[in-house]
PDB file of N, CA and C in Angstrom:
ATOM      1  N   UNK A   1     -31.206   6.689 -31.224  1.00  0.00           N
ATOM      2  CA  UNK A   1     -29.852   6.301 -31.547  1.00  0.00           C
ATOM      3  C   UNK A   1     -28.857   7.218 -30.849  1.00  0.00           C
ATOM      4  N   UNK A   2     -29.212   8.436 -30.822  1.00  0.00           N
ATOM      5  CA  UNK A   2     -28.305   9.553 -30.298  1.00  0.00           C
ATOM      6  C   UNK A   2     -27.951   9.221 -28.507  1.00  0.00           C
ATOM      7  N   UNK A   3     -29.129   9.010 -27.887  1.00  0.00           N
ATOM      8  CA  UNK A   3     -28.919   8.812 -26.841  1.00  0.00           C
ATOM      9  C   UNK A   3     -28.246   6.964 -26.204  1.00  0.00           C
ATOM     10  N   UNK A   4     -28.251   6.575 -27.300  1.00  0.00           N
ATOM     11  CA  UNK A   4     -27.453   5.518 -26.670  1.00  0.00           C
ATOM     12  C   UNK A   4     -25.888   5.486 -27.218  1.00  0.00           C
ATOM     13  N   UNK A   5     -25.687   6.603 -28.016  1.00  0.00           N
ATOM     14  CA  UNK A   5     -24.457   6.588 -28.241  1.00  0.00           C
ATOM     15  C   UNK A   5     -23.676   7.433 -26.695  1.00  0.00           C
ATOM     16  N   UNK A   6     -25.260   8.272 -26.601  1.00  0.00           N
ATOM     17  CA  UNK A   6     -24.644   9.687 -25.576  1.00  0.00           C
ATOM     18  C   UNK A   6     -24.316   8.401 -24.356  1.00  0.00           C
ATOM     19  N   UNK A   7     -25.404   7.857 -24.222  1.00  0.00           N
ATOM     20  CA  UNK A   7     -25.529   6.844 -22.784  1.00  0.00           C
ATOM     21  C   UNK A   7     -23.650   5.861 -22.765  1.00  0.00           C
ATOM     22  N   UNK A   8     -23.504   5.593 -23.593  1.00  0.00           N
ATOM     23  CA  UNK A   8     -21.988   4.932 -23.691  1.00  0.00           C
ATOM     24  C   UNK A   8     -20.954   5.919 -23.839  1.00  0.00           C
ATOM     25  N   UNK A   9     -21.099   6.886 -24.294  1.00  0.00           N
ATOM     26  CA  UNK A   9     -20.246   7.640 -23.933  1.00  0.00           C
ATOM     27  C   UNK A   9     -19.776   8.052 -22.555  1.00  0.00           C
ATOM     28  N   UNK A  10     -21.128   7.944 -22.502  1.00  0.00           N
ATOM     29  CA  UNK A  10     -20.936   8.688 -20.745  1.00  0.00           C
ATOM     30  C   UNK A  10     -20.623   7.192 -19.319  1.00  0.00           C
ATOM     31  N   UNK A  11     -20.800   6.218 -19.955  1.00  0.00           N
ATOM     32  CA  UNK A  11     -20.361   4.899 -19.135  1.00  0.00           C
ATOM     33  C   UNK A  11     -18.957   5.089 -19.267  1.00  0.00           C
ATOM     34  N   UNK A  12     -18.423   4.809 -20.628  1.00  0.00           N
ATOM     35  CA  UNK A  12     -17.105   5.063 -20.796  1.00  0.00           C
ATOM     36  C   UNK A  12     -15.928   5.795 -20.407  1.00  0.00           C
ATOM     37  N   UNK A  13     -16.942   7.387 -20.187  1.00  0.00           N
ATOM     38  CA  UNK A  13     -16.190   8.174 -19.454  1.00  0.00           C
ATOM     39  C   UNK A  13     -15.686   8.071 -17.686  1.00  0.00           C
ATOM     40  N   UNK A  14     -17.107   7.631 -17.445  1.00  0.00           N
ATOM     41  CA  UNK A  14     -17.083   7.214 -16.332  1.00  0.00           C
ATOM     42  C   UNK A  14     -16.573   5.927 -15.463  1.00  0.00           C
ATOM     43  N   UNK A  15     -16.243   5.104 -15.969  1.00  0.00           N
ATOM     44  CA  UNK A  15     -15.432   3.597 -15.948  1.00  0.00           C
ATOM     45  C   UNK A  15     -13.885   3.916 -15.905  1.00  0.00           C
ATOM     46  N   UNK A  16     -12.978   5.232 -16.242  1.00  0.00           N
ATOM     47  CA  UNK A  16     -12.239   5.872 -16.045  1.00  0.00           C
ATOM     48  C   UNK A  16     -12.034   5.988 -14.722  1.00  0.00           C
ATOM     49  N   UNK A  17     -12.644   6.718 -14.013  1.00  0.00           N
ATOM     50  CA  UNK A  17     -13.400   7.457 -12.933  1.00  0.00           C
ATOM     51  C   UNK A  17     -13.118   6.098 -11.350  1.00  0.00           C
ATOM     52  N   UNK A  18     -13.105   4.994 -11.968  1.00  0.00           N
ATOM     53  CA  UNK A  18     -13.672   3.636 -11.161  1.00  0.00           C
ATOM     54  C   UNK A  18     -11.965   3.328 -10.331  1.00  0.00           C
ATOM     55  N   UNK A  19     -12.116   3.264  -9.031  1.00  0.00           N
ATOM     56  CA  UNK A  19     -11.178   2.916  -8.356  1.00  0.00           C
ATOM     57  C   UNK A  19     -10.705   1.500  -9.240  1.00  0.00           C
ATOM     58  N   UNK A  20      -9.159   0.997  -8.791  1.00  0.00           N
ATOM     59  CA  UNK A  20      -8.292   0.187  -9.499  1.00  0.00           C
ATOM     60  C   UNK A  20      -8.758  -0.839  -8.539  1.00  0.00           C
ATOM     61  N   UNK A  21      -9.219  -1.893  -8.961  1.00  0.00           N
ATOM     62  CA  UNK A  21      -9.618  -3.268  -8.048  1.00  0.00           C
ATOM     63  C   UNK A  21      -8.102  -4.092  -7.979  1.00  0.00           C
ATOM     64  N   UNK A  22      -7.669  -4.270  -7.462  1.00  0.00           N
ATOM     65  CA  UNK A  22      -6.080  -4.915  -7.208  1.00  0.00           C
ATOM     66  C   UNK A  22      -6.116  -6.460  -6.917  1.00  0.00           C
ATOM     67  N   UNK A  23      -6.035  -7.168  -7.735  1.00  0.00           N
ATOM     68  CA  UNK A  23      -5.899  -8.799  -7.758  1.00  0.00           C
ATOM     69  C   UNK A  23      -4.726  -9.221  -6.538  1.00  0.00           C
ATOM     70  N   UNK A  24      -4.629 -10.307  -6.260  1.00  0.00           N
ATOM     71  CA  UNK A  24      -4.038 -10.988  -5.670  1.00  0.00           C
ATOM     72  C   UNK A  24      -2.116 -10.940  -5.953  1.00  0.00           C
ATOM     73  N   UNK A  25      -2.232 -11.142  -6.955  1.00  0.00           N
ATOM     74  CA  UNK A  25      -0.732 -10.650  -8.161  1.00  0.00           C
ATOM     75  C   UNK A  25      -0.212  -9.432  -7.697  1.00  0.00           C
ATOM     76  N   UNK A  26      -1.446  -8.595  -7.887  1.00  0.00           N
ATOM     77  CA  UNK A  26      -0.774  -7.098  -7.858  1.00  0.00           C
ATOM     78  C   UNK A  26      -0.247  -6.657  -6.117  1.00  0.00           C
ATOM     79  N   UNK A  27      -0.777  -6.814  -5.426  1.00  0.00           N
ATOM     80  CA  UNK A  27      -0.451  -6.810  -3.753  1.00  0.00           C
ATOM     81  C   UNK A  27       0.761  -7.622  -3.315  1.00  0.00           C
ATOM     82  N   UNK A  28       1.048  -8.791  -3.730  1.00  0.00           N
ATOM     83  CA  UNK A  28       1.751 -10.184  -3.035  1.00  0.00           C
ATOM     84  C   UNK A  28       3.136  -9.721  -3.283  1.00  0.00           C
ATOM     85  N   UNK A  29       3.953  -9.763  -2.404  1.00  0.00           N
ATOM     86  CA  UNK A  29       4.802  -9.325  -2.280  1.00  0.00           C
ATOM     87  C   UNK A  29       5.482  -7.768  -2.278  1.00  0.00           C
ATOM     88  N   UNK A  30       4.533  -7.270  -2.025  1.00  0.00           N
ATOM     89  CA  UNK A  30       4.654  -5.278  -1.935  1.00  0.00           C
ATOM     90  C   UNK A  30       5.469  -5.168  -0.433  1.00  0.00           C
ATOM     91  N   UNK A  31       6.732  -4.770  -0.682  1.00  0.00           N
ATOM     92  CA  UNK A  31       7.759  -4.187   0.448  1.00  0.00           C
ATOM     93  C   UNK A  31       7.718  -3.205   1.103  1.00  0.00           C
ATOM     94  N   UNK A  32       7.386  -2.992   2.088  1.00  0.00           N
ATOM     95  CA  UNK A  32       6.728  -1.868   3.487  1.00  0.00           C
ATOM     96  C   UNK A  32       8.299  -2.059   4.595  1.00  0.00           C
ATOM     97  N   UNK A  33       7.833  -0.559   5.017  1.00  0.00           N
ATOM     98  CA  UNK A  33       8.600  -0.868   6.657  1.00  0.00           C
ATOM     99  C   UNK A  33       8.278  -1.262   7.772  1.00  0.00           C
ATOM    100  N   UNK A  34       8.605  -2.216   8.321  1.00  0.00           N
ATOM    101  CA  UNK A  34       7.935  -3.316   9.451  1.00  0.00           C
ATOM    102  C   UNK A  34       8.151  -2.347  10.628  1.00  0.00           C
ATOM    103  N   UNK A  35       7.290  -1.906  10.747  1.00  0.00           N
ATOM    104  CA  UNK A  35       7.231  -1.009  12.405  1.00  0.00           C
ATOM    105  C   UNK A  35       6.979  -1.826  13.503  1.00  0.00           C
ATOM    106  N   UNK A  36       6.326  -2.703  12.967  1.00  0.00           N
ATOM    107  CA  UNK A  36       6.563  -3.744  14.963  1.00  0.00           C
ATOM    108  C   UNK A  36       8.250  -3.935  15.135  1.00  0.00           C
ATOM    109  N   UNK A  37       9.070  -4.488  14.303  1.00  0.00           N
ATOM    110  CA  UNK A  37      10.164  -4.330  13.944  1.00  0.00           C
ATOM    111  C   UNK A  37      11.123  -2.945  14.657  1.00  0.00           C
ATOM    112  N   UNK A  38      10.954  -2.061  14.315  1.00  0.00           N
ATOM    113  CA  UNK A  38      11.210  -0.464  14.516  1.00  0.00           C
ATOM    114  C   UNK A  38      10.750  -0.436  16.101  1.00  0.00           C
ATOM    115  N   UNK A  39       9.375  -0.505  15.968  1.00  0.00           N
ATOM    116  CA  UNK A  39       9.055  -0.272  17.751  1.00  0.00           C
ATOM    117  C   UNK A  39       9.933  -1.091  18.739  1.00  0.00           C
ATOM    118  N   UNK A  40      10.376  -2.348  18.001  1.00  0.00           N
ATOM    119  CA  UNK A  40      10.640  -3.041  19.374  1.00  0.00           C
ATOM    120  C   UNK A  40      12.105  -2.802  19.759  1.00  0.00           C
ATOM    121  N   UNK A  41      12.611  -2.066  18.243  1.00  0.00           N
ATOM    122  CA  UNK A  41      14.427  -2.014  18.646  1.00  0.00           C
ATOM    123  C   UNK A  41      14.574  -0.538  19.103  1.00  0.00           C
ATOM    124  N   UNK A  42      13.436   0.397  19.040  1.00  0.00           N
ATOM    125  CA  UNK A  42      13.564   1.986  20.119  1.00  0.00           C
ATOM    126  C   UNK A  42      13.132   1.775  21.352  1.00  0.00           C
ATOM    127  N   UNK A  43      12.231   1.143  21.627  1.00  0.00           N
ATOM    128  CA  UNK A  43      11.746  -0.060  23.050  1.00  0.00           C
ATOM    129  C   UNK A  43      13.183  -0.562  23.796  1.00  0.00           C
ATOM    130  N   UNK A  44      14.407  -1.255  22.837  1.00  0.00           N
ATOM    131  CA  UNK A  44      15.474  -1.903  23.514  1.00  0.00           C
ATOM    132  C   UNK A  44      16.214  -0.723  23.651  1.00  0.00           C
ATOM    133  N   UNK A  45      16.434   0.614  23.072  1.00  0.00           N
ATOM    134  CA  UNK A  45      17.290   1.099  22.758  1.00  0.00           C
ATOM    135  C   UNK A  45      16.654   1.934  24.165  1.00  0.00           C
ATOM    136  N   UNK A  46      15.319   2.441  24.155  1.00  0.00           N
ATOM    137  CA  UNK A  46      15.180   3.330  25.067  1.00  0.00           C
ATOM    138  C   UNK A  46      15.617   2.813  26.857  1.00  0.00           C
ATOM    139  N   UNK A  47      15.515   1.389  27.094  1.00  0.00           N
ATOM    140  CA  UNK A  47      15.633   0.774  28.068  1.00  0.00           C
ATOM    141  C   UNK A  47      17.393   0.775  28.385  1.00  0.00           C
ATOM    142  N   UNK A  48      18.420   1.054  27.131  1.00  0.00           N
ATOM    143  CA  UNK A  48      19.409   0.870  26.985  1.00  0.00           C
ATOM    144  C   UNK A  48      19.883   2.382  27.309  1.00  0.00           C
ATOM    145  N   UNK A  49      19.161   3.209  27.438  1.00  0.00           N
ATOM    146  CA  UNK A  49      20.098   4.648  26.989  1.00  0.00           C
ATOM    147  C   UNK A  49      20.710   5.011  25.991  1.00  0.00           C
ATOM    148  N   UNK A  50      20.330   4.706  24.819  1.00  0.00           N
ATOM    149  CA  UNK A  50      20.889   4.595  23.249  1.00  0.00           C
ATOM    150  C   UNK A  50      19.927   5.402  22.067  1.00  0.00           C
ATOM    151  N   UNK A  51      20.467   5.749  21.593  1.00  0.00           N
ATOM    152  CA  UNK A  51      19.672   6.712  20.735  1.00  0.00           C
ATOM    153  C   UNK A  51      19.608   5.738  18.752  1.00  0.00           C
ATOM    154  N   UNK A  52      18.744   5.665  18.473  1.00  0.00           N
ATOM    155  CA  UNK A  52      18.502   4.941  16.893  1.00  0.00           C
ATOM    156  C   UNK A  52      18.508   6.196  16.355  1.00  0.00           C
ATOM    157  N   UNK A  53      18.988   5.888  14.767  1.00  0.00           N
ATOM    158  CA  UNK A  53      19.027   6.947  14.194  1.00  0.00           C
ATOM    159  C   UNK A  53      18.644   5.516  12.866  1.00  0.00           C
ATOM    160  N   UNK A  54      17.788   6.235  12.270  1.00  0.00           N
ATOM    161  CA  UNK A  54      17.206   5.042  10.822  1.00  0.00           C
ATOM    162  C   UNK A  54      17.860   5.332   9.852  1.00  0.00           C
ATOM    163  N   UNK A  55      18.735   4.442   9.453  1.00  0.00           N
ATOM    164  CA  UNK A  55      19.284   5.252   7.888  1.00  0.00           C
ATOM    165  C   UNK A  55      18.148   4.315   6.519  1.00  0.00           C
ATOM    166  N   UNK A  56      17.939   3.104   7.135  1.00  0.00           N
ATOM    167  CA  UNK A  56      17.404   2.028   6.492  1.00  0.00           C
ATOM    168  C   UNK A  56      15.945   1.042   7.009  1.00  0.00           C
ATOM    169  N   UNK A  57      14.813   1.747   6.876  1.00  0.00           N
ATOM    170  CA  UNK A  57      14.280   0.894   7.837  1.00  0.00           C
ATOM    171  C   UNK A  57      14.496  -0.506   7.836  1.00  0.00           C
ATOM    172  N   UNK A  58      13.896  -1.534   8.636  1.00  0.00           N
ATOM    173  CA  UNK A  58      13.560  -3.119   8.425  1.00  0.00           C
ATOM    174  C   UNK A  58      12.509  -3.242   7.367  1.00  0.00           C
ATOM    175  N   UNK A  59      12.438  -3.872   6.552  1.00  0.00           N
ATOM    176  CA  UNK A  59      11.889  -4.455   5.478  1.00  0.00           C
ATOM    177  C   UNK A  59      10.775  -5.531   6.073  1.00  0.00           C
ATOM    178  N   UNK A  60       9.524  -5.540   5.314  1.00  0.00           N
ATOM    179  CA  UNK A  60       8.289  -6.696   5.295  1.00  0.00           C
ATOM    180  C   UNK A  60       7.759  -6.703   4.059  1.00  0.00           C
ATOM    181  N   UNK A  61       7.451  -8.336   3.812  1.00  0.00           N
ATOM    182  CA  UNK A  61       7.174  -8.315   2.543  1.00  0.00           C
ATOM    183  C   UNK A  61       4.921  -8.583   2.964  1.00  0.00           C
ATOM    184  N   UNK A  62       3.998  -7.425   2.413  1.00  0.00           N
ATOM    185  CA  UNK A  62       2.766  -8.084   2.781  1.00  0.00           C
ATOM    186  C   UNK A  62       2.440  -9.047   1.337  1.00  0.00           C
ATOM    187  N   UNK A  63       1.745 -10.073   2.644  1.00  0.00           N
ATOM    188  CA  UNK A  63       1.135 -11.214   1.758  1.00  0.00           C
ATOM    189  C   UNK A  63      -0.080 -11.282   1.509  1.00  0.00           C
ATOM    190  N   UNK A  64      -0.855 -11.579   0.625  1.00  0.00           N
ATOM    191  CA  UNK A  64      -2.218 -11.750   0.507  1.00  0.00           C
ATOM    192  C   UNK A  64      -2.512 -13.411   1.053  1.00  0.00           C
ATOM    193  N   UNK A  65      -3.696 -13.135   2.142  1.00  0.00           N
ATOM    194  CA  UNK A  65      -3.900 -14.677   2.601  1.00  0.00           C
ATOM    195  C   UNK A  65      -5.577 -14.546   1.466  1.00  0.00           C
TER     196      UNK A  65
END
Protein backbone atom coordinates (compact mmCIF):
# COMPACT_ATOMS: atom_id res chain seq x y z
CA UNK A 1 0.00 0.00 0.00
CA UNK A 2 2.84 2.34 0.99
CA UNK A 3 4.49 2.09 -2.18
CA UNK A 4 1.72 2.86 -4.36
CA UNK A 5 0.86 5.76 -2.50
CA UNK A 6 4.86 6.59 -2.70
CA UNK A 7 4.57 5.55 -6.64
CA UNK A 8 1.70 8.46 -7.14
CA UNK A 9 3.19 10.67 -5.30
CA UNK A 10 6.06 10.67 -7.17
CA UNK A 11 3.99 10.68 -10.77
CA UNK A 12 2.31 13.63 -9.40
CA UNK A 13 5.26 15.34 -8.56
CA UNK A 14 6.62 14.73 -11.61
CA UNK A 15 3.68 15.65 -14.15
CA UNK A 16 4.56 19.19 -12.71
CA UNK A 17 7.92 18.83 -14.18
CA UNK A 18 6.13 18.05 -17.92
CA UNK A 19 6.63 20.72 -20.61
CA UNK A 20 3.15 22.79 -21.42
CA UNK A 21 1.71 21.02 -24.67
CA UNK A 22 0.08 24.23 -26.39
CA UNK A 23 -3.25 23.54 -28.34
CA UNK A 24 -4.14 25.19 -31.35
CA UNK A 25 -6.19 28.11 -29.22
CA UNK A 26 -3.29 28.83 -27.28
CA UNK A 27 -0.70 29.79 -30.35
CA UNK A 28 -3.39 31.34 -33.01
CA UNK A 29 -3.04 34.58 -33.12
CA UNK A 30 0.29 35.31 -30.90
CA UNK A 31 1.78 38.88 -32.15
CA UNK A 32 5.62 38.78 -33.11
CA UNK A 33 7.81 41.25 -35.03
CA UNK A 34 7.77 40.51 -38.73
CA UNK A 35 11.47 40.72 -39.63
CA UNK A 36 11.08 39.88 -43.32
CA UNK A 37 9.13 43.10 -42.92
CA UNK A 38 12.16 44.99 -41.01
CA UNK A 39 14.77 43.40 -43.42
CA UNK A 40 13.24 44.60 -46.42
CA UNK A 41 12.65 48.38 -45.26
CA UNK A 42 16.79 48.56 -43.96
CA UNK A 43 17.43 46.81 -47.51
CA UNK A 44 15.38 50.11 -49.05
CA UNK A 45 16.77 52.37 -46.63
CA UNK A 46 20.37 51.11 -47.06
CA UNK A 47 20.10 51.46 -51.00
CA UNK A 48 18.59 54.98 -50.14
CA UNK A 49 21.31 56.41 -47.83
CA UNK A 50 18.84 56.64 -44.92
CA UNK A 51 19.25 55.53 -41.62
CA UNK A 52 15.90 53.49 -39.66
CA UNK A 53 15.69 54.02 -36.31
CA UNK A 54 12.67 51.38 -34.79
CA UNK A 55 10.56 53.02 -32.37
CA UNK A 56 7.74 50.34 -33.23
CA UNK A 57 8.45 47.28 -34.95
CA UNK A 58 5.92 45.85 -37.86
CA UNK A 59 3.55 43.54 -36.34
CA UNK A 60 2.63 39.57 -37.52
CA UNK A 61 0.02 37.77 -36.33
CA UNK A 62 1.44 33.58 -36.32
CA UNK A 63 -1.16 31.22 -37.42
CA UNK A 64 -1.48 27.69 -36.72
CA UNK A 65 -2.05 25.76 -40.15
Amino acid sequence: MNRIVLAALAALAMSGCAPVHYAKADIDGLIVCNSETMDAVERQAKRNFAKVVWVRCPTATLRVI
